[in-house]
C-alpha atoms as a PDB file:
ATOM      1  CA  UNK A   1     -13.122 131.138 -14.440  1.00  0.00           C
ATOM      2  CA  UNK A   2     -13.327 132.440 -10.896  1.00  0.00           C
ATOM      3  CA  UNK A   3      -9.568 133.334 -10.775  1.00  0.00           C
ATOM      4  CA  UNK A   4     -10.083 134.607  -6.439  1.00  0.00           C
ATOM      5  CA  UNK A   5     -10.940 131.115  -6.151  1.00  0.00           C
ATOM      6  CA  UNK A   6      -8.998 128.933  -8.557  1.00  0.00           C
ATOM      7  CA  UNK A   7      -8.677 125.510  -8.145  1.00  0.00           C
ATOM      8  CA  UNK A   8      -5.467 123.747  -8.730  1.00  0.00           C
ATOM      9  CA  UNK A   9      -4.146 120.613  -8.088  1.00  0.00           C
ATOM     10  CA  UNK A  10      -0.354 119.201  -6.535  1.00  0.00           C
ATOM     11  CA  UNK A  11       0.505 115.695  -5.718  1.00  0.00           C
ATOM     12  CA  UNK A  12      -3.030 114.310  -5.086  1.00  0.00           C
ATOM     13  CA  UNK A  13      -4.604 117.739  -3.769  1.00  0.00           C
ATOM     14  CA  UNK A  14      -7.218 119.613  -5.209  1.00  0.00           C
ATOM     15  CA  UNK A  15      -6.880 123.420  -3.413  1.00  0.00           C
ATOM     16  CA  UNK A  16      -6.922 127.496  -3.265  1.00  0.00           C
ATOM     17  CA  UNK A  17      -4.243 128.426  -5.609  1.00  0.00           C
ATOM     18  CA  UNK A  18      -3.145 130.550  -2.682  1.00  0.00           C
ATOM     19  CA  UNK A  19      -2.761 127.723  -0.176  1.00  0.00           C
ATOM     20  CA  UNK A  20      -0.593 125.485  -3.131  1.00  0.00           C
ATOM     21  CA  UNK A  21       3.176 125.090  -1.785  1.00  0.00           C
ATOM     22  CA  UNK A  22       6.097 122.748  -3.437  1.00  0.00           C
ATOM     23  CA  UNK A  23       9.233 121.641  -1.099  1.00  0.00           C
ATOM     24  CA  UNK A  24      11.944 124.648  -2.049  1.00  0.00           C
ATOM     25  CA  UNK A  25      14.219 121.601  -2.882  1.00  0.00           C
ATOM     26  CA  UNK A  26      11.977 120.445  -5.735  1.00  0.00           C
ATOM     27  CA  UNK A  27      14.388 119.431  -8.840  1.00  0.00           C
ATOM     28  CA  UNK A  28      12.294 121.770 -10.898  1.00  0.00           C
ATOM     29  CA  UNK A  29      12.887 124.569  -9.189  1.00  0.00           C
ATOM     30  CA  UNK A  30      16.138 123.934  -8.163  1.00  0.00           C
ATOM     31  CA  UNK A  31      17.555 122.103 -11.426  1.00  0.00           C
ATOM     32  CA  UNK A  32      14.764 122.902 -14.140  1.00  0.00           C
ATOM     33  CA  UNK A  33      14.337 119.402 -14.118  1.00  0.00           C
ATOM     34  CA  UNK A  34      11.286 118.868 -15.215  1.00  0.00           C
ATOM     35  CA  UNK A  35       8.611 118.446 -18.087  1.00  0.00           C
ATOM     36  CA  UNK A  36       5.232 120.186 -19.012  1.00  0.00           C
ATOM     37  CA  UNK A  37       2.366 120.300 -21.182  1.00  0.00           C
ATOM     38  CA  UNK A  38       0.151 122.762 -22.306  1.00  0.00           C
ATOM     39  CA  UNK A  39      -3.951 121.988 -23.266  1.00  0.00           C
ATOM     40  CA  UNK A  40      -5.821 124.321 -25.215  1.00  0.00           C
ATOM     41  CA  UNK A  41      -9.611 124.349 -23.503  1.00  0.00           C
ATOM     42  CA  UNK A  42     -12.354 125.209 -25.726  1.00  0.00           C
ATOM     43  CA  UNK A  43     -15.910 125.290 -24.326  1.00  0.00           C
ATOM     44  CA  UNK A  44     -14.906 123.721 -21.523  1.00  0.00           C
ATOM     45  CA  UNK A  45     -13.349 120.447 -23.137  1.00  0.00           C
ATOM     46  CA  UNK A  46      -9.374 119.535 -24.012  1.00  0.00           C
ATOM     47  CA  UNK A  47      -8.378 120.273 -27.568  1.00  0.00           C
ATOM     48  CA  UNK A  48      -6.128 117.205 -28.996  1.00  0.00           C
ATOM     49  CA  UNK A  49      -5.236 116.294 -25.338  1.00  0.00           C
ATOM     50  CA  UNK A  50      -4.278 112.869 -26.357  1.00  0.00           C
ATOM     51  CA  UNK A  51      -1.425 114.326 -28.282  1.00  0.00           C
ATOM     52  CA  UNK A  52      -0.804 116.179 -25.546  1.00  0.00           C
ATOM     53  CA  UNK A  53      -0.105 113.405 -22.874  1.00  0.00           C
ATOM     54  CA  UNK A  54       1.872 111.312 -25.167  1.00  0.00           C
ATOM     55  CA  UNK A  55       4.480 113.571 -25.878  1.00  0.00           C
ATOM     56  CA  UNK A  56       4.500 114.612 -21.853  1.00  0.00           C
ATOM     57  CA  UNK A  57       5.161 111.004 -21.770  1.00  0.00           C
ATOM     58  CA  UNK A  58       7.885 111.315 -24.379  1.00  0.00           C
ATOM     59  CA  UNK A  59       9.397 113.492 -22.401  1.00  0.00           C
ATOM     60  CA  UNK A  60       9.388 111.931 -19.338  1.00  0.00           C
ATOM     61  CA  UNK A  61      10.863 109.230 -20.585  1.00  0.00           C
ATOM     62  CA  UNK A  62      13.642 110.620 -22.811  1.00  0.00           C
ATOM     63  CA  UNK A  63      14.856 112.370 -19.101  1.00  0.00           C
ATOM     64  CA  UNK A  64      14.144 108.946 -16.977  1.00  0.00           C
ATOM     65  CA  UNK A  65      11.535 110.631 -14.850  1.00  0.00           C
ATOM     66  CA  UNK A  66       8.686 107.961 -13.802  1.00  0.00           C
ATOM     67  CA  UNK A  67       5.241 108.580 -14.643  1.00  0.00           C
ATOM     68  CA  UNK A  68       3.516 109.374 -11.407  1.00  0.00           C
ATOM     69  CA  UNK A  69       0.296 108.299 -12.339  1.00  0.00           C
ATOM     70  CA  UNK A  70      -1.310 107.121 -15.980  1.00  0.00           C
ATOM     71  CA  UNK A  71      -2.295 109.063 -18.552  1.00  0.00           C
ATOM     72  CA  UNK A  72      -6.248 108.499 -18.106  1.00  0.00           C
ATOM     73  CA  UNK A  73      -5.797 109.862 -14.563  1.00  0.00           C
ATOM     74  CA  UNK A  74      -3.903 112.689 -15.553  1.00  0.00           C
ATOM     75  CA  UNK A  75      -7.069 113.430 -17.964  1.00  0.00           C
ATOM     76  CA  UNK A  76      -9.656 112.813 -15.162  1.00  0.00           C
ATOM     77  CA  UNK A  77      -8.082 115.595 -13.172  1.00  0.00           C
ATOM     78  CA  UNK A  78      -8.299 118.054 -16.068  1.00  0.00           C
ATOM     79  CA  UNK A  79     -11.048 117.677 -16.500  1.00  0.00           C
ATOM     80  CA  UNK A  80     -12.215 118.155 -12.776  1.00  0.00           C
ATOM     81  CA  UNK A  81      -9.903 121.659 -12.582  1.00  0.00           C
ATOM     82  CA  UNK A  82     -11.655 122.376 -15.332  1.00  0.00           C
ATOM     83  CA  UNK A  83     -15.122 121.963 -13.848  1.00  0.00           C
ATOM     84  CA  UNK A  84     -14.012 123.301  -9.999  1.00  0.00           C
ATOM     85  CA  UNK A  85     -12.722 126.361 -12.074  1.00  0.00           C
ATOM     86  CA  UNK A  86     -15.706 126.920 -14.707  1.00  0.00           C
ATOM     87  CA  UNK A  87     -13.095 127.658 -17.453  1.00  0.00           C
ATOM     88  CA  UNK A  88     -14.718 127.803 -20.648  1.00  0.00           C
ATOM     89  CA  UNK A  89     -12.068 128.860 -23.062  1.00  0.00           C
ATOM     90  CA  UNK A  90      -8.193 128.873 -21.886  1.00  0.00           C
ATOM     91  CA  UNK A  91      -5.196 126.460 -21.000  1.00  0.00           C
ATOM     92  CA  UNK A  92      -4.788 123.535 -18.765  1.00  0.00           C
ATOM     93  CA  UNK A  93      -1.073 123.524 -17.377  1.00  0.00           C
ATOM     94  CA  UNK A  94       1.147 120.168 -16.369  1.00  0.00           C
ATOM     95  CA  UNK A  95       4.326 119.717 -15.298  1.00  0.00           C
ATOM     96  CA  UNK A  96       6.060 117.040 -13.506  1.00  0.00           C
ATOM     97  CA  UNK A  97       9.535 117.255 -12.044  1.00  0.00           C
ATOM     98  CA  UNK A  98      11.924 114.551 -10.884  1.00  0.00           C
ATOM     99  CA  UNK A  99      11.009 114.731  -7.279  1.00  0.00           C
ATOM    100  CA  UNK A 100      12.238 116.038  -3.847  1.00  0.00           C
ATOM    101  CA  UNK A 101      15.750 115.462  -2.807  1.00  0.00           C
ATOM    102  CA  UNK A 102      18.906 117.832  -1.212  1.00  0.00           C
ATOM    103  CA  UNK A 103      20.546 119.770  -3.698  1.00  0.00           C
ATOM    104  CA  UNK A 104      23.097 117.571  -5.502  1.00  0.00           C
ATOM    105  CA  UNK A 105      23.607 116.988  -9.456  1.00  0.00           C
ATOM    106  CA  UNK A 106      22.806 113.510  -8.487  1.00  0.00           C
ATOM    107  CA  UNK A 107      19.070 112.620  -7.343  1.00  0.00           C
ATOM    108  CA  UNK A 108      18.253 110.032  -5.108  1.00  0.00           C
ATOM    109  CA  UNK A 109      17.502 106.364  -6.468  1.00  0.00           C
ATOM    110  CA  UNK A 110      14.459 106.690  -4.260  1.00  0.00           C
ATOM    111  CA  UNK A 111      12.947 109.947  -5.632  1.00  0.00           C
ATOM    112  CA  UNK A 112       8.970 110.347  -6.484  1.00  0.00           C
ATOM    113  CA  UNK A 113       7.830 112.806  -9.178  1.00  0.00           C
ATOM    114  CA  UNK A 114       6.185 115.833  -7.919  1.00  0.00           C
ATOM    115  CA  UNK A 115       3.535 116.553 -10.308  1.00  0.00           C
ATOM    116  CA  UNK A 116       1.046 120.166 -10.335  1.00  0.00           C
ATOM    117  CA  UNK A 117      -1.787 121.645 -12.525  1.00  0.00           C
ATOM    118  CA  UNK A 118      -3.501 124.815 -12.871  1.00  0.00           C
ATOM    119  CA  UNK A 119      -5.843 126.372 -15.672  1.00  0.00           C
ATOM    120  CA  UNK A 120      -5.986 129.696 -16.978  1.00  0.00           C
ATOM    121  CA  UNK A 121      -8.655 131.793 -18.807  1.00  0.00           C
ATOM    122  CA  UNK A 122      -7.502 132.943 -22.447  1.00  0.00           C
ATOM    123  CA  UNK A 123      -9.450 134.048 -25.464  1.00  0.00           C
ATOM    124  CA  UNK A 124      -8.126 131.733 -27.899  1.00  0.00           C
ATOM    125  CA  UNK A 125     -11.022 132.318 -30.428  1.00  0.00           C
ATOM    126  CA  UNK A 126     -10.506 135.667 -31.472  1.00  0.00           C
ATOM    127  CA  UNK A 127      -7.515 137.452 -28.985  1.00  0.00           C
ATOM    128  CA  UNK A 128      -6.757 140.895 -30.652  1.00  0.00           C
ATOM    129  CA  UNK A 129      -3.438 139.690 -31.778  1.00  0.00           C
ATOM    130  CA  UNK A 130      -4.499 137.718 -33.966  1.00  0.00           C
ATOM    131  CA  UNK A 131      -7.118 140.115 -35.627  1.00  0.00           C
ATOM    132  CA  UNK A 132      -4.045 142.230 -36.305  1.00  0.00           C
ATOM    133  CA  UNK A 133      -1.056 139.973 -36.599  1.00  0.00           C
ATOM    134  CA  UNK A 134       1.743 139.577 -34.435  1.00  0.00           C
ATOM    135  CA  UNK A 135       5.464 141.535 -35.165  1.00  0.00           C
ATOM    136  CA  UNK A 136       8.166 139.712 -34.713  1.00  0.00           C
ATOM    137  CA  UNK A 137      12.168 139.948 -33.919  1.00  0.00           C
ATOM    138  CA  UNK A 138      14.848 137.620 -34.323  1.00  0.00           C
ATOM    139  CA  UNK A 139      16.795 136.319 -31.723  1.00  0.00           C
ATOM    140  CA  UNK A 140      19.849 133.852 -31.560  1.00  0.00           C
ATOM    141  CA  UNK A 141      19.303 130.658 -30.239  1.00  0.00           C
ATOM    142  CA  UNK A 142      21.073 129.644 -27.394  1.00  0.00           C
ATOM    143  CA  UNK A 143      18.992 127.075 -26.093  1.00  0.00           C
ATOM    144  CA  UNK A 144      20.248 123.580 -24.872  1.00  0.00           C
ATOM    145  CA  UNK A 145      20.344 120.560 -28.177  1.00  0.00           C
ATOM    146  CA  UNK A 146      17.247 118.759 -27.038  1.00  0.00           C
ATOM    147  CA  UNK A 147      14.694 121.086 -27.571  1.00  0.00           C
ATOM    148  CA  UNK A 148      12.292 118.184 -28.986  1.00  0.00           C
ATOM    149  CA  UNK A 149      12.014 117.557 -25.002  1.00  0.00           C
ATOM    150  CA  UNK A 150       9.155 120.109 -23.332  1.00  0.00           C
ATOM    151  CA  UNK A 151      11.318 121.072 -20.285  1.00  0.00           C
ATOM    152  CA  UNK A 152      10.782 123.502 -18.035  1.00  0.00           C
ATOM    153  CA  UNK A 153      14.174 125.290 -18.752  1.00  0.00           C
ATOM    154  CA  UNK A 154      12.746 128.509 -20.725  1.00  0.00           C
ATOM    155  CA  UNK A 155      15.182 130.895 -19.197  1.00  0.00           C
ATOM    156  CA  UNK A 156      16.318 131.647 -23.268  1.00  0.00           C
ATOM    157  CA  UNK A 157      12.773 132.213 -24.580  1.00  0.00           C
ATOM    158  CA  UNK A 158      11.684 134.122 -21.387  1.00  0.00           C
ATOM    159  CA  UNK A 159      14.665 136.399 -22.544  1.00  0.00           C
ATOM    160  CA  UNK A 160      13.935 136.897 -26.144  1.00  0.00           C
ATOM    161  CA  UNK A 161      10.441 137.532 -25.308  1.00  0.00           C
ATOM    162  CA  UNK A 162      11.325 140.198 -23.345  1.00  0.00           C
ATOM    163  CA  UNK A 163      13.770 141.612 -25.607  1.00  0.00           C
ATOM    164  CA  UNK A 164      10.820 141.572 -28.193  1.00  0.00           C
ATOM    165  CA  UNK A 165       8.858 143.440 -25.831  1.00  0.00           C
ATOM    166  CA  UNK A 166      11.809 145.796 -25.169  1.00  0.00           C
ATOM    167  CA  UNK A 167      11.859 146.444 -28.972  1.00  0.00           C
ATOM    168  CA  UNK A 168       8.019 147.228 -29.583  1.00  0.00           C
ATOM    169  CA  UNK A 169       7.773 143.997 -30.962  1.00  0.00           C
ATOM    170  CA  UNK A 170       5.353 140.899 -29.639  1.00  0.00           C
ATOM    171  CA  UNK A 171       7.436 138.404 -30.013  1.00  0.00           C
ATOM    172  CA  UNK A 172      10.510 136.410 -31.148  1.00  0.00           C
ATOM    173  CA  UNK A 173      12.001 133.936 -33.410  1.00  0.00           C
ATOM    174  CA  UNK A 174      15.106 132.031 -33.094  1.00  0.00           C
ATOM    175  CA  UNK A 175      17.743 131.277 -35.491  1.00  0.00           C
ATOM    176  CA  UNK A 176      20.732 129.176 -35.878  1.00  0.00           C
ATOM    177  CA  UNK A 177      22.985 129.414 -38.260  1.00  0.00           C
ATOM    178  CA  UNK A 178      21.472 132.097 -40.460  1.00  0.00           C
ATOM    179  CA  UNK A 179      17.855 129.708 -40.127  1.00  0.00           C
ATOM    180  CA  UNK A 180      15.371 130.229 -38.543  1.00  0.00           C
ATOM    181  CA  UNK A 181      13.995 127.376 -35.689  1.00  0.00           C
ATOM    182  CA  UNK A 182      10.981 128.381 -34.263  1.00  0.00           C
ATOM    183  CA  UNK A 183       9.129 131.094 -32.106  1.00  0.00           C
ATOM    184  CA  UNK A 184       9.632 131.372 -28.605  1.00  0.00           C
ATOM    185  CA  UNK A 185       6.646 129.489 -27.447  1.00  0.00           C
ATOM    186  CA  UNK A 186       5.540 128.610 -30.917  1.00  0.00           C
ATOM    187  CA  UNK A 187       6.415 126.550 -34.219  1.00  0.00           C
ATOM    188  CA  UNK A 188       7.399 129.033 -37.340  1.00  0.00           C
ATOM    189  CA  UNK A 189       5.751 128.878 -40.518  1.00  0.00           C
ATOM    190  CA  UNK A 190       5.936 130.587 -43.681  1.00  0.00           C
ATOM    191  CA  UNK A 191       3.882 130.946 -46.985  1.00  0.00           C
ATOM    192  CA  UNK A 192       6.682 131.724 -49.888  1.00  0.00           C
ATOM    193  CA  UNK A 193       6.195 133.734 -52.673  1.00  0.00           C
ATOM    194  CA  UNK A 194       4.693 130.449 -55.001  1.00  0.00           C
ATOM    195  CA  UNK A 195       2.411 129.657 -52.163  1.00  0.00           C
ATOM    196  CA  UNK A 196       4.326 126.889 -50.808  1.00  0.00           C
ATOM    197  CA  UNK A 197       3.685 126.393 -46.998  1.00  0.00           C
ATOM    198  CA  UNK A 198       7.158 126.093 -45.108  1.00  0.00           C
ATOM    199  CA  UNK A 199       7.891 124.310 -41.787  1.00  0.00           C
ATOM    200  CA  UNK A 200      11.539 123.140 -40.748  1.00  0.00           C
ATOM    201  CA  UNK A 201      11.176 119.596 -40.377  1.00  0.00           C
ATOM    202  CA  UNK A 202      11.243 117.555 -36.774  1.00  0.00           C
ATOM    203  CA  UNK A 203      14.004 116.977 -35.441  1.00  0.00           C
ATOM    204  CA  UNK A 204      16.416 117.164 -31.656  1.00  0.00           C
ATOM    205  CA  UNK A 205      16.469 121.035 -33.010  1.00  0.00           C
ATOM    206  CA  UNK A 206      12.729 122.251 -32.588  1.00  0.00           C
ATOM    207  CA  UNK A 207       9.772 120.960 -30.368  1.00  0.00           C
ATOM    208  CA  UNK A 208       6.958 118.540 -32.214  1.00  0.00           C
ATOM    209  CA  UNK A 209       4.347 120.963 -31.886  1.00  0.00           C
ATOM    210  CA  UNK A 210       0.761 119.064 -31.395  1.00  0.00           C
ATOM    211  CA  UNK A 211      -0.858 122.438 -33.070  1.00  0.00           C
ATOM    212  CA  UNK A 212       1.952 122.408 -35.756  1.00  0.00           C
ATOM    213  CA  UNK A 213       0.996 118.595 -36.709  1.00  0.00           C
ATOM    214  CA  UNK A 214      -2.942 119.805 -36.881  1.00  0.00           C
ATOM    215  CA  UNK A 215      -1.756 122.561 -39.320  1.00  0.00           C
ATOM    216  CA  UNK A 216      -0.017 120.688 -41.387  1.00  0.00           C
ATOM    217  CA  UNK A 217      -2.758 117.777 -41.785  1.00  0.00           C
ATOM    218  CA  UNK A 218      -5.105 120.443 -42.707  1.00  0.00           C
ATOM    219  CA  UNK A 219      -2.737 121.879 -45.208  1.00  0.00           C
ATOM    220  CA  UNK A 220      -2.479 118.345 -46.720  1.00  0.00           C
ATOM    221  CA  UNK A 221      -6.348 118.116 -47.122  1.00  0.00           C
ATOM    222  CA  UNK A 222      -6.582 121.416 -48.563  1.00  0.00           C
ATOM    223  CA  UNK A 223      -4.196 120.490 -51.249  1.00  0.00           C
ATOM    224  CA  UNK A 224      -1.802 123.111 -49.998  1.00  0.00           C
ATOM    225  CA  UNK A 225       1.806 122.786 -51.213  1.00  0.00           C
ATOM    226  CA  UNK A 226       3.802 121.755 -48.024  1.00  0.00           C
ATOM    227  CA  UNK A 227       7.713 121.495 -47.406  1.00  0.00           C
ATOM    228  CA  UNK A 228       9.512 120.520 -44.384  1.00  0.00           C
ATOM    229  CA  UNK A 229      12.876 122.133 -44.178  1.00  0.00           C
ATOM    230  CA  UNK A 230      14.561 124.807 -42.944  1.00  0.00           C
ATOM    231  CA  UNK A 231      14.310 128.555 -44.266  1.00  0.00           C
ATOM    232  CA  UNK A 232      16.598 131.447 -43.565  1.00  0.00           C
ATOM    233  CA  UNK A 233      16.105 134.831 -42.104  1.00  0.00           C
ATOM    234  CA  UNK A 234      16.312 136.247 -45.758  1.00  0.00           C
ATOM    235  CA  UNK A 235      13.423 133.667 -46.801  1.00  0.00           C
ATOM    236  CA  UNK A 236      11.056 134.606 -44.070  1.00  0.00           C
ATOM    237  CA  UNK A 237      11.318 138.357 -44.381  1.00  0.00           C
ATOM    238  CA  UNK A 238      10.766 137.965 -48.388  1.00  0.00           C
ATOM    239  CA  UNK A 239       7.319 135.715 -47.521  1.00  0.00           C
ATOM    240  CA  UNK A 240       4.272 135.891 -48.557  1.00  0.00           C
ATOM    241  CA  UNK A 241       2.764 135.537 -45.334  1.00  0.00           C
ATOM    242  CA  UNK A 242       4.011 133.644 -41.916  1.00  0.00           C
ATOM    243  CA  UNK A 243       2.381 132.697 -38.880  1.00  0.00           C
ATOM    244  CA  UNK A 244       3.203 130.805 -35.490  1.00  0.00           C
ATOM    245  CA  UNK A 245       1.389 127.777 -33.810  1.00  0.00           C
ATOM    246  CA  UNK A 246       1.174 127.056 -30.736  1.00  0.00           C
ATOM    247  CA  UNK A 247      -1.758 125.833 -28.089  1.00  0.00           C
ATOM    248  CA  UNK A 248      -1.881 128.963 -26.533  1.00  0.00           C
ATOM    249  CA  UNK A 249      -2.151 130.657 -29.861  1.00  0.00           C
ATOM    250  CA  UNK A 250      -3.368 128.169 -32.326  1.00  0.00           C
ATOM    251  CA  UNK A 251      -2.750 129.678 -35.586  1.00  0.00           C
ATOM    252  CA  UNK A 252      -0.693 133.205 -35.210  1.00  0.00           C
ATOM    253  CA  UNK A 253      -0.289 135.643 -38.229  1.00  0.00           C
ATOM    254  CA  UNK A 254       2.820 136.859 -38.490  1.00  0.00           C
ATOM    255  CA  UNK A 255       3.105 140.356 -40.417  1.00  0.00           C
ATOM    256  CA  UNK A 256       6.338 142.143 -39.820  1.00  0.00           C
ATOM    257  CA  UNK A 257       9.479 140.173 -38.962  1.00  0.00           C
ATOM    258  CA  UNK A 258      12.966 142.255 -38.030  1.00  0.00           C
ATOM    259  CA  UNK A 259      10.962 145.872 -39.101  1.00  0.00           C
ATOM    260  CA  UNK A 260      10.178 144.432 -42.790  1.00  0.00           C
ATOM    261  CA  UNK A 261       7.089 144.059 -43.436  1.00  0.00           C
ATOM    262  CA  UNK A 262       5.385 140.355 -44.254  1.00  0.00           C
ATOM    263  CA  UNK A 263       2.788 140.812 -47.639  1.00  0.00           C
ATOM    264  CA  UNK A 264       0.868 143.563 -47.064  1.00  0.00           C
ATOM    265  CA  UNK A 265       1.290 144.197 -43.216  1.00  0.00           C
ATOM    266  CA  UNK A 266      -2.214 142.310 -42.452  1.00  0.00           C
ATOM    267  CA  UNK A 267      -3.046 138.538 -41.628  1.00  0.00           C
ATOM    268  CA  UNK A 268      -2.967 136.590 -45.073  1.00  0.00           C
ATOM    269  CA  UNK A 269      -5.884 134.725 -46.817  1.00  0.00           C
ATOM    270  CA  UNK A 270      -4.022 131.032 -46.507  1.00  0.00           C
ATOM    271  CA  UNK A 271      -2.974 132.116 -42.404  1.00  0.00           C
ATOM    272  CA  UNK A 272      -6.583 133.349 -41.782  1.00  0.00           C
ATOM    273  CA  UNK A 273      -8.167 130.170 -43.540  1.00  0.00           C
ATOM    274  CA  UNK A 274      -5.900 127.732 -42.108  1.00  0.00           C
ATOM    275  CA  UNK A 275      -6.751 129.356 -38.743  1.00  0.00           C
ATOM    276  CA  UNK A 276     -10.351 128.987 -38.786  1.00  0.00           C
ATOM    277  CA  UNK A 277     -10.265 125.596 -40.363  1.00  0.00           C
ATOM    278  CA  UNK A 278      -8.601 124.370 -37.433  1.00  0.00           C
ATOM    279  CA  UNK A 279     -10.880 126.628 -34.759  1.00  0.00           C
ATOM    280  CA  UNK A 280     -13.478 124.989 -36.560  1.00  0.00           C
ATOM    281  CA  UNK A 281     -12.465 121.122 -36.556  1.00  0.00           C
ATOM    282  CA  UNK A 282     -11.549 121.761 -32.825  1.00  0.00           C
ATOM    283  CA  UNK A 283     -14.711 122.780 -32.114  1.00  0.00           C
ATOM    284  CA  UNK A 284     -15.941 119.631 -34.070  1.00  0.00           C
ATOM    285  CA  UNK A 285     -14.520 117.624 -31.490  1.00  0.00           C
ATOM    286  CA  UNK A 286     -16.475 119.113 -28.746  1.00  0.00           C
END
């Protein structure tokens, strides 16, 4: 992608990413009101993008915010960002906010949804992290109660990310009440010591990760053990492996959590295989 030149696109305007501008009384910015969605772009085509949109709808609705535009149209400008900006492999970014109105806890009854997109480039196929595995920290979670809903409102992850960073570490997971939730940016998984793969299950408490349902499906079909509950700090660091999902990371391994290390400090055999089964369906989709 020619990032000089990138492309992006804000209420019906495809421009310079240097000439984009949003009102400075924007809900989002003013109120984190607002939802987004992350694509995964692979060979210059949306991974599972259909997933994507419906929980952006999800979330849309669960806040009351109207749809600016439908789904299919959303996808037809992807697609052309995607083309204007030559990305081959990387992200394709949506958010929609509330709309425009003066600052006030109330919005208008009259408001229209501002709505943006950009891409960015990302080696998603083989980024170094993932080669080596990523080391994690835990963090307490003092995000809001509806964390099923993709808002913009990351102030709390942005935080323990850069405590991880402060600590040496890559990244961070967040617990509640002794258990863990999930990753910053990412669903937690872990392999326990009988093999079993371990995901807390969906609910207002974690985010239904579109990657996370991919992993699990393929887990199914590969006859892989799979719970859905919670699992404490204590659980994780005594794993057999553990990874992280995510559309910006697809399949993380995980191999050091609080300074212990995970297995034998490298990416494990069921992490590595579960992460190139789903590189290579994606890419069967192409």
């Amino acid at each position: 992608m020619k990032q000089m030149m990138r492309i992006v696109y804000v209420n019906g305007h495809f421009l310079p990413a240097r000439q984009a501008s949003i009102s400075i009384f924007d809900r989002g910015l003013l109120f984190g009101d607002a939802v987004y969605e992350v694509t995964a772009c692979l060979d210059g085509r949306l991974i599972d993008n259909a997933a994507h949109l419906e929980r952006l709808s999800r979330s849309l609705d669960a806040l009351g915010i109207d749809l600016p535009m439908s789904l299919s149209r959303i996808e037809t400008i992807q697609c052309r960002l995607i083309a204007d900006n030559e990305l081959t492999d990387g992200i394709v970014y949506v958010q929609i906010s509330r709309g425009t109105g003066e600052r006030d806890f109330l919005w208008p009854e009259a408001i229209t949804p501002n709505i943006i997109m950009f891409t960015q480039s990302k080696n998603l196929r083989s980024p170094p992290l993932a080669d080596r595995g990523a080391r994690v920290v835990t963090a307490p979670d003092i995000r809001w109660k509806r964390r099923d809903i993709k808002t913009t409102g990351l102030l709390a992850q942005s935080l323990a990310k850069a405590k991880a960073k402060e600590m040496g570490c890559d990244d961070a997971w967040l617990v509640e009440s002794g258990y863990v939730t999930e990753g910053s940016s990412t669903n937690a998984f872990i392999v326990t010591a009988a093999g079993k793969l371990k995901t807390r299950a969906l609910s207002e408490d974690i985010l239904s990760g579109i990657t996370r349902r991919a992993v699990l499906s393929i887990a199914t079909r590969s006859q892989l053990e799979v719970e859905e509950a919670a699992f404490s700090v204590d659980e994780a660091m005594a794993a057999k492996e553990a990874f992280a999902t995510g559309s910006s990371y697809f399949v993380l391994p995980v191999v050091e959590i609080n300074s212990s290390q995970i297995g034998d400090g490298k990416p494990g055999p069921i992490t590595n295989q579960i992460r190139q089964r789903y590189i290579e369906l994606a890419s069967l989709t192409l």
